[in-house]
Protein backbone atom coordinates (compact mmCIF):
# COMPACT_ATOMS: atom_id res chain seq x y z
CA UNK A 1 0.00 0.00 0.00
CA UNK A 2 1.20 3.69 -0.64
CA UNK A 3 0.57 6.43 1.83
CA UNK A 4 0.43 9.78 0.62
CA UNK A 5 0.32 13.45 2.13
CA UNK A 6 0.75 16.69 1.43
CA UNK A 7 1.76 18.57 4.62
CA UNK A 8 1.50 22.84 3.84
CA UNK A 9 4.56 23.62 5.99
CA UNK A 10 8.05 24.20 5.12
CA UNK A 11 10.50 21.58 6.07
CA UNK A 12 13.35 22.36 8.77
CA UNK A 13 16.38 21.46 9.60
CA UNK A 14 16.62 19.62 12.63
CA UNK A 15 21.31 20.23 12.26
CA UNK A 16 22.45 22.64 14.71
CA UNK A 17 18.81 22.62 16.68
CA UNK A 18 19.68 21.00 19.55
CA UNK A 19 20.63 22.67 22.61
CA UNK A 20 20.81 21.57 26.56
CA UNK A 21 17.68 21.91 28.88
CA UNK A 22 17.13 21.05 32.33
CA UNK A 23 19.24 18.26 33.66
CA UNK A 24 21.65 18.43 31.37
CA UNK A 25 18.72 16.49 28.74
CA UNK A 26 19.56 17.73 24.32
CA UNK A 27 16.07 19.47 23.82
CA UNK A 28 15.25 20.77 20.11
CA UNK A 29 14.81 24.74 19.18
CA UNK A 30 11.37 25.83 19.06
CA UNK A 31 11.08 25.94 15.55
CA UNK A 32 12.08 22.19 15.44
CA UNK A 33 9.50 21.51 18.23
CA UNK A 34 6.41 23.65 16.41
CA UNK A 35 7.05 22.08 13.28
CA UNK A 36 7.08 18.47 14.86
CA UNK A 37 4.09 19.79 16.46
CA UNK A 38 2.04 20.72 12.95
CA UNK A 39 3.37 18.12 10.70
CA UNK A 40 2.03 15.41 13.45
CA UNK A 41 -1.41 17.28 14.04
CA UNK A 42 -1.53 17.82 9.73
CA UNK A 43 -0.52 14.36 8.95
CA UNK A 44 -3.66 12.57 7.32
CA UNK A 45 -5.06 9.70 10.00
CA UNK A 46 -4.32 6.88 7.29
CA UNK A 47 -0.35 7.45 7.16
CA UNK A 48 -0.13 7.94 11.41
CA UNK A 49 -2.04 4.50 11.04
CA UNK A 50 0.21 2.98 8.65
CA UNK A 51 2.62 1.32 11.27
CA UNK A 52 5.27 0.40 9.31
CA UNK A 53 7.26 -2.48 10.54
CA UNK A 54 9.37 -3.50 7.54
CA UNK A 55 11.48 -1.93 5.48
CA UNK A 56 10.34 1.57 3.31
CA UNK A 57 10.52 3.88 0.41
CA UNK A 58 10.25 7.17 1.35
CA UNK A 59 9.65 10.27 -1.63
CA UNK A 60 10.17 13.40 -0.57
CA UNK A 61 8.89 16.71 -2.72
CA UNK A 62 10.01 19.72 -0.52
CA UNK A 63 8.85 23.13 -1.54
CA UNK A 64 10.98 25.22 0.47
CA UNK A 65 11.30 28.61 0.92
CA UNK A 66 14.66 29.78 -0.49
CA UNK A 67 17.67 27.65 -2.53
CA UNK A 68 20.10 28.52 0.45
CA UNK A 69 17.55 25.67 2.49
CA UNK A 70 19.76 22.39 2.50
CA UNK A 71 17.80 19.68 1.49
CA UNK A 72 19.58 16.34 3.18
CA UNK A 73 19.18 17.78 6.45
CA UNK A 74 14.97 17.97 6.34
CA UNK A 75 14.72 14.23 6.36
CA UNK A 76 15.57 13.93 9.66
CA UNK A 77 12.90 16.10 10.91
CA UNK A 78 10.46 14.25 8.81
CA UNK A 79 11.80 11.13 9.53
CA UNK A 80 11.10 11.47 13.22
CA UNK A 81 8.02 12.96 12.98
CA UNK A 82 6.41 10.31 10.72
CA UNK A 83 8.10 7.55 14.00
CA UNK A 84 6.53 9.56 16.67
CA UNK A 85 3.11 10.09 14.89
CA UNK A 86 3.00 6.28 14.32
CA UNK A 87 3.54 6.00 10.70
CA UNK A 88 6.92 3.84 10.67
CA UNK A 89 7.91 1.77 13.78
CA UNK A 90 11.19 2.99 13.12
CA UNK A 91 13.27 5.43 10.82
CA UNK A 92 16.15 2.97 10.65
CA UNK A 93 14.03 0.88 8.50
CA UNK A 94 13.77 3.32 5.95
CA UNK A 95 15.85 1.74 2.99
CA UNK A 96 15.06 4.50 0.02
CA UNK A 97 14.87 7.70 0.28
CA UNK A 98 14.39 9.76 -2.70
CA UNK A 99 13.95 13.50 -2.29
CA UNK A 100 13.03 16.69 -4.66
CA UNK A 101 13.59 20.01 -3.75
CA UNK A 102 11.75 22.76 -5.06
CA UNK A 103 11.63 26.95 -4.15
CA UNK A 104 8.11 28.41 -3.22
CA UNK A 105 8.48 31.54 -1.05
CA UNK A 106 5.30 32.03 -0.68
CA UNK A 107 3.51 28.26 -0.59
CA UNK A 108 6.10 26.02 0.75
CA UNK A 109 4.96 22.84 1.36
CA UNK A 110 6.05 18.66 1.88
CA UNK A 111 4.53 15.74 -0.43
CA UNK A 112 5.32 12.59 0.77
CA UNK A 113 4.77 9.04 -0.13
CA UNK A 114 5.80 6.22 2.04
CA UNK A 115 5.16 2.41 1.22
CA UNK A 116 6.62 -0.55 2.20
CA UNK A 117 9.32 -2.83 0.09
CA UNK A 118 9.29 -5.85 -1.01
């Protein structure tokens, strides 16, 4: 089965975002955190449901706001949030990962499709 969305956000970068909270814990910047926060709460019911236990494909269109965005270091945002939400059991089972990048200043945005292999 293919899951599909299309997520009207702008991917971040989740390099360089971490810094050190209370007991000495890594905690994410709060851009990191609000987009985890939207991308979860936008992400069609059907893909958090998809539980993926097996190895992936994951396509990745990225409209993103300017060229100067880096687009290797989105998928690890995305990555987690599809694990948290419920989507994947676990982004280490993602085997393909093909990814697009595209400018939009003014409509950035994240298609994704995610199905399992083999």
């Amino acid at each position: 089965m293919i899951y599909q969305a299309e997520i009207p956000l702008c991917a971040v970068s989740k390099s360089n975002s971490y810094k050190v909270g209370r007991n000495n814990r890594l905690k994410v910047n709060k851009e990191v955190e609000t987009f985890e926060y939207f991308f979860i709460k936008l992400l069609p019911e059907q893909v958090k449901n998809a539980n993926i236990k097996k190895p992936f494909k994951l396509v990745l269109d990225l409209w993103l706001q300017n060229k100067n965005q880096d687009l290797d270091n989105c998928s690890k945002s995305i990555l987690d949030c599809l694990e948290t939400a419920g989507a994947i059991y676990n982004d280490n089972l993602c085997y393909e990962l093909i990814m697009r990048k595209h400018i939009d200043e003014e409509n950035p945005k994240i298609k994704l499709k995610l199905s399992e292999l083999g």
